[in-house]
N, C-alpha and C. Protein backbone atom coordinates (compact mmCIF):
# COMPACT_ATOMS: atom_id res chain seq x y z
N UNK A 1 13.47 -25.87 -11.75
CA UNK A 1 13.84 -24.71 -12.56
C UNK A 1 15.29 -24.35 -12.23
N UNK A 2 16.04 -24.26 -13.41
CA UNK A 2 17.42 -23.92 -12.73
C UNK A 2 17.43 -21.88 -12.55
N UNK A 3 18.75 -22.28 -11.92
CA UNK A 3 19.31 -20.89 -11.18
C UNK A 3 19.37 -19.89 -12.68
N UNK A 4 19.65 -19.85 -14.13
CA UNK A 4 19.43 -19.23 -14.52
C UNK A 4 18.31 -18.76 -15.62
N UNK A 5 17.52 -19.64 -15.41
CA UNK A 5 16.14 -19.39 -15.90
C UNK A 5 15.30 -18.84 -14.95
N UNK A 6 16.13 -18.90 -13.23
CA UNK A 6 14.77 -18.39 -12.55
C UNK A 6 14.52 -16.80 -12.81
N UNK A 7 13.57 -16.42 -12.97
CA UNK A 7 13.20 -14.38 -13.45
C UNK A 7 13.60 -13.85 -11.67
N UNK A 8 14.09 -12.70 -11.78
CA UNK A 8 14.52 -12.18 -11.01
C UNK A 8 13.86 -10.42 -11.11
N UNK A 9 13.50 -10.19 -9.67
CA UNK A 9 12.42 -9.02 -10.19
C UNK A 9 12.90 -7.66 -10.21
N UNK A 10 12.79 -6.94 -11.10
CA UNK A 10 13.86 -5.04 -11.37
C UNK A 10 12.34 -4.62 -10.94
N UNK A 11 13.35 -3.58 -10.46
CA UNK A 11 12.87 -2.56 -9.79
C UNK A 11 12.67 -1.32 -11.25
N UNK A 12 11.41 -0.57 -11.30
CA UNK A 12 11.42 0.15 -12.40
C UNK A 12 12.01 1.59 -11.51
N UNK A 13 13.48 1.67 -12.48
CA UNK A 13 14.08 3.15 -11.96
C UNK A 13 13.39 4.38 -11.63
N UNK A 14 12.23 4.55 -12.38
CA UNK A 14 11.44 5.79 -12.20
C UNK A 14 10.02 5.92 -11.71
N UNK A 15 10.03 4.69 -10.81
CA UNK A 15 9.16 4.71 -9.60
C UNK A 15 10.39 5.19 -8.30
N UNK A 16 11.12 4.72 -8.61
CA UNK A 16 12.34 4.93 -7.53
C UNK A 16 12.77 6.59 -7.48
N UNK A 17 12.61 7.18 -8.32
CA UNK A 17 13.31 8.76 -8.44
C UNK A 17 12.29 9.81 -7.65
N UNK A 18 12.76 10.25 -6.92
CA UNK A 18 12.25 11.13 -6.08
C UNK A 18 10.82 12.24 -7.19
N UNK A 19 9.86 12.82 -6.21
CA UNK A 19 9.25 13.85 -7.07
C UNK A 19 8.94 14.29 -6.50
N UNK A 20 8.15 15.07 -6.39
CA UNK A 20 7.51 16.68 -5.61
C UNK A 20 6.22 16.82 -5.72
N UNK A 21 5.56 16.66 -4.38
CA UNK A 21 4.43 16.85 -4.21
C UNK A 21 4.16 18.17 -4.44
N UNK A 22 2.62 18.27 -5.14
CA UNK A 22 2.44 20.10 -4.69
C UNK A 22 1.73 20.18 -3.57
N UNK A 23 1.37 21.47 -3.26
CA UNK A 23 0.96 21.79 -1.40
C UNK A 23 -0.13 21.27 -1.22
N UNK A 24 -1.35 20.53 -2.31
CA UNK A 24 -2.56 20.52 -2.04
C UNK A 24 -2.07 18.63 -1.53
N UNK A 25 -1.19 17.68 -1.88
CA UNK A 25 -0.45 16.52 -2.06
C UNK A 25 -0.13 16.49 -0.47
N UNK A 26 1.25 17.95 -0.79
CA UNK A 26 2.17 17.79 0.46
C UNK A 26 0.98 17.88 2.10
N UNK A 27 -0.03 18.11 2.02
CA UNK A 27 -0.83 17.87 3.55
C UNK A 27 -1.18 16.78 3.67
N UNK A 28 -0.68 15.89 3.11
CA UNK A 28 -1.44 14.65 3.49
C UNK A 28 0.37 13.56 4.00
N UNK A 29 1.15 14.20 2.46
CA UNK A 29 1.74 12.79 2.73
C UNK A 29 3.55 14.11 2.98
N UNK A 30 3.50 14.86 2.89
CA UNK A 30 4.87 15.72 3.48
C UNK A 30 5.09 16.58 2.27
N UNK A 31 5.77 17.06 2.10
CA UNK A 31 6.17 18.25 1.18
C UNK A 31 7.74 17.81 0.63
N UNK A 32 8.64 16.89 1.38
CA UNK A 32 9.81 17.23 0.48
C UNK A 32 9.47 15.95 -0.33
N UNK A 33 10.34 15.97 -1.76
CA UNK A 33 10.76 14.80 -2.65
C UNK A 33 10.99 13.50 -1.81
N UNK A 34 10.09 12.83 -2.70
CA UNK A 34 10.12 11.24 -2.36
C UNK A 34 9.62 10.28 -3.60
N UNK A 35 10.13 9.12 -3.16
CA UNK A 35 9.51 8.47 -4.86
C UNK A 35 8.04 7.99 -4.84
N UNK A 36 7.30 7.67 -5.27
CA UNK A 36 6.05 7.47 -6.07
C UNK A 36 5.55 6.25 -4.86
N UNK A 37 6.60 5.18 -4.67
CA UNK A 37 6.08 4.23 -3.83
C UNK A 37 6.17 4.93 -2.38
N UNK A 38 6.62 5.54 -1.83
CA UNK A 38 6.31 6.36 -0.58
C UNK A 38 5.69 6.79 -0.23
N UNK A 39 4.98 8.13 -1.20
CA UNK A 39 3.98 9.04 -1.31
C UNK A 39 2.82 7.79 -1.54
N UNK A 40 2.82 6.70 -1.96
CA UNK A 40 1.49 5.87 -2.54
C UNK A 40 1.25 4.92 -0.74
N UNK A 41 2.47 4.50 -0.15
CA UNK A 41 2.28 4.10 1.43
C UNK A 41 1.69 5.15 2.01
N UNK A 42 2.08 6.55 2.08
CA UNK A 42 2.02 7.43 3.17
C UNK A 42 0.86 7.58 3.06
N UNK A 43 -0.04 7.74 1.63
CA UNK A 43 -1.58 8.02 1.02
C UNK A 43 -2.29 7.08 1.86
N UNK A 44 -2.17 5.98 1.82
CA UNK A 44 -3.07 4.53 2.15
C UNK A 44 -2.90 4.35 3.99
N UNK A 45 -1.65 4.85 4.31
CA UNK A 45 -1.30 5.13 5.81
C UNK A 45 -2.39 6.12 6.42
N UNK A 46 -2.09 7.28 5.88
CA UNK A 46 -3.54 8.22 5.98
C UNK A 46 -4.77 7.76 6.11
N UNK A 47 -5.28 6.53 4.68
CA UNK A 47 -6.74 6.65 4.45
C UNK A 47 -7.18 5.44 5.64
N UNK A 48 -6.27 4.48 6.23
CA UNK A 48 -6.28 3.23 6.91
C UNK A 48 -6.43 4.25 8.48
N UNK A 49 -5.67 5.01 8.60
CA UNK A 49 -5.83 5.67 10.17
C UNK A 49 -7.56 6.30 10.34
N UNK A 50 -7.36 6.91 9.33
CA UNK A 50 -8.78 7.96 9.19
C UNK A 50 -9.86 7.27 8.95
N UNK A 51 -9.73 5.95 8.57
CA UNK A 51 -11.33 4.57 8.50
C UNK A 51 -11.73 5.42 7.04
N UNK A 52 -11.49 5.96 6.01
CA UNK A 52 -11.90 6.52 4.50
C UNK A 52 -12.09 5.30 3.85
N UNK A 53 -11.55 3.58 3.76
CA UNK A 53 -11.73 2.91 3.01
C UNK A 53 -13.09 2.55 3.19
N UNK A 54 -14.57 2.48 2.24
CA UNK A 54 -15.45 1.67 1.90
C UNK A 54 -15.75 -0.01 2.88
N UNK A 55 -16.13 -0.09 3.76
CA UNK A 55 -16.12 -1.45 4.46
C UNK A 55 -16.95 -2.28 3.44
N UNK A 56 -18.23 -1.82 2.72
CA UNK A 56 -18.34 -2.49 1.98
C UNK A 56 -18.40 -3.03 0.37
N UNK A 57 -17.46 -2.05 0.01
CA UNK A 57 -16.55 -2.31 -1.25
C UNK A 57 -14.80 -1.35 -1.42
N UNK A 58 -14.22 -2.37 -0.98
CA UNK A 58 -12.56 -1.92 0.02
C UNK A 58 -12.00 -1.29 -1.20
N UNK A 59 -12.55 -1.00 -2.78
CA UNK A 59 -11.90 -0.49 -3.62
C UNK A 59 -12.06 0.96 -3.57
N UNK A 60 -13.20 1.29 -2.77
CA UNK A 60 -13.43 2.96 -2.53
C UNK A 60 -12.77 3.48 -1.73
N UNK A 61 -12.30 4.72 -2.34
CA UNK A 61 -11.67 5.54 -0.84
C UNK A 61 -12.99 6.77 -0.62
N UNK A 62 -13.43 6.76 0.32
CA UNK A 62 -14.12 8.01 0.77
C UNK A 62 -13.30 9.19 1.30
N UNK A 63 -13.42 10.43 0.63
CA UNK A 63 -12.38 11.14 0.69
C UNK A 63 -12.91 12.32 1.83
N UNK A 64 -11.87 12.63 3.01
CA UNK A 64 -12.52 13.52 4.01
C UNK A 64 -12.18 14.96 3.24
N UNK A 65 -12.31 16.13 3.74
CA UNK A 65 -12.02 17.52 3.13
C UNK A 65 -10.32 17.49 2.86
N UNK A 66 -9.30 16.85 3.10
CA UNK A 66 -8.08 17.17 3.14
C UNK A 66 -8.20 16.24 1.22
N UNK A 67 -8.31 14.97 1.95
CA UNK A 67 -8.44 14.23 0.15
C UNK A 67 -9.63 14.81 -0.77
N UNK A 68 -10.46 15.41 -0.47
CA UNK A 68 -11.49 15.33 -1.43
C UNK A 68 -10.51 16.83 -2.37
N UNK A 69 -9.62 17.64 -2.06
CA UNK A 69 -8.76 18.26 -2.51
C UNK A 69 -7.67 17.77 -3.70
N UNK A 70 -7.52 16.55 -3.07
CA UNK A 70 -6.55 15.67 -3.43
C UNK A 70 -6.92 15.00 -4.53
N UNK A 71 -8.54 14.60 -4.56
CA UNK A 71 -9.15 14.18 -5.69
C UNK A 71 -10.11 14.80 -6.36
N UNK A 72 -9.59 16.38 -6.61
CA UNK A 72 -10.20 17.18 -7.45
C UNK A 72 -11.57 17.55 -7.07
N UNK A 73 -12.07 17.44 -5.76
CA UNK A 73 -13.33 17.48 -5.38
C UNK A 73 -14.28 16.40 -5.38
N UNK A 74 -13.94 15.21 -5.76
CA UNK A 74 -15.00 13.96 -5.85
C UNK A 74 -15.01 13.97 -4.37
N UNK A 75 -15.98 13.11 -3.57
CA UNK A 75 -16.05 12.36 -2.43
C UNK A 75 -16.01 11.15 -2.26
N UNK A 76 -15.70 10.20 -3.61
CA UNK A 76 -15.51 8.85 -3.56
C UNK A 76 -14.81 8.53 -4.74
N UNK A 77 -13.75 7.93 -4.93
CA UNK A 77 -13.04 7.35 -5.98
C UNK A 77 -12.76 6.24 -5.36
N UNK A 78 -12.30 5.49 -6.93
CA UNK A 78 -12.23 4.09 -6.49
C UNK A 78 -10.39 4.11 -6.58
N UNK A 79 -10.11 2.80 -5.85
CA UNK A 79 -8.82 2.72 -5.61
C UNK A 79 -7.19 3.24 -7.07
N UNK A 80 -8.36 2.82 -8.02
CA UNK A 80 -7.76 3.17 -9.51
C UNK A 80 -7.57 4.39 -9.90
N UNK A 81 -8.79 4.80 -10.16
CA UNK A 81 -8.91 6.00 -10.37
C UNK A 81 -7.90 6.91 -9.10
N UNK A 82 -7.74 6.67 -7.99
CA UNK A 82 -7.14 7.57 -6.93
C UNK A 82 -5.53 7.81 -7.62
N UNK A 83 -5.29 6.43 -8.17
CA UNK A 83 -4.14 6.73 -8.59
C UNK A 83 -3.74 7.37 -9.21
N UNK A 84 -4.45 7.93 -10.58
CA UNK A 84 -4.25 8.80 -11.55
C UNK A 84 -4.29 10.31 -10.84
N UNK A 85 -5.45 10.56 -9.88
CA UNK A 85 -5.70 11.55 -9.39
C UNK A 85 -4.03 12.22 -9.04
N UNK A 86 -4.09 11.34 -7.61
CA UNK A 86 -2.51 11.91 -7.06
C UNK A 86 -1.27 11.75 -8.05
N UNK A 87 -1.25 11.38 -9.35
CA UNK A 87 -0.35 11.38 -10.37
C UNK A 87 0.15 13.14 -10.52
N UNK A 88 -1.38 13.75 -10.80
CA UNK A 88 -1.67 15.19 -10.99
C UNK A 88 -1.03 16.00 -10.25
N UNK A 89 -1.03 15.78 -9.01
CA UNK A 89 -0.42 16.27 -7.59
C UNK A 89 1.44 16.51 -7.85
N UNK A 90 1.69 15.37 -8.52
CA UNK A 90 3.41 15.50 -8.59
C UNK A 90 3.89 15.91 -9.60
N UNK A 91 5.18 16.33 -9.01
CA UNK A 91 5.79 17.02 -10.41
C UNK A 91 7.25 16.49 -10.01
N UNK A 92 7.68 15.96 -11.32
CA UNK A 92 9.08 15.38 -11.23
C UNK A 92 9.20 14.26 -12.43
C-alpha cells in the first residue's frame, strides 16, 4: 500500500472539547471541564477499582449508590446504554 493511500486516523474535534460535568457526574469523575474521552477513562477507572463490572457478562456495569445516581437510578446497565446515560450528566 503506498504512503498516500495509507488512511490516517482524525481525531473527531468535539470529543476533544472540554464539557462540564454536573455535580451528580462531577463525584465520580471531578467537577472541572474535560473532554468526553477523559470523563469516559475516569468512569471505567472508577467502575475497574470498585469490582462494579459483571464477571459474568463484562458488558454490565453494576452500579454502587454514587453510579446508580449517575444512571438515573437503574442498578445495572449495560456498557451501551451507560453511555448515553452519562451523555445526560454533561453540558457543553
Amino acid at each position: 500500500m503506498s504512503a498516500a493511500k495509507k488512511a490516517t486516523k482524525k481525531v473527531n474535534p468535539a470529543l476533544m472539547k472540554p464539557v462540564q460535568p454536573d455535580e451528580v457526574l462531577a463525584a465520580v469523575v471531578g467537577s472541572e471541564p474535560q473532554p468526553r474521552s477523559a470523563i469516559t477513562k475516569k468512569l471505567w477507572d472508577y467502575i475497574k477499582k470498585n469490582g462494579l463490572q459483571d464477571q459474568k457478562n463484562k458488558r454490565n456495569i453494576k452500579a454502587d449508590d454514587l453510579l446508580k445516581k449517575v444512571f438515573n437510578g437503574k442498578a445495572v446497565v449495560s456498557m451501551f446504554e451507560m453511555t448515553k446515560l452519562v451523555s445526560g450528566h454533561m453540558k457543553g
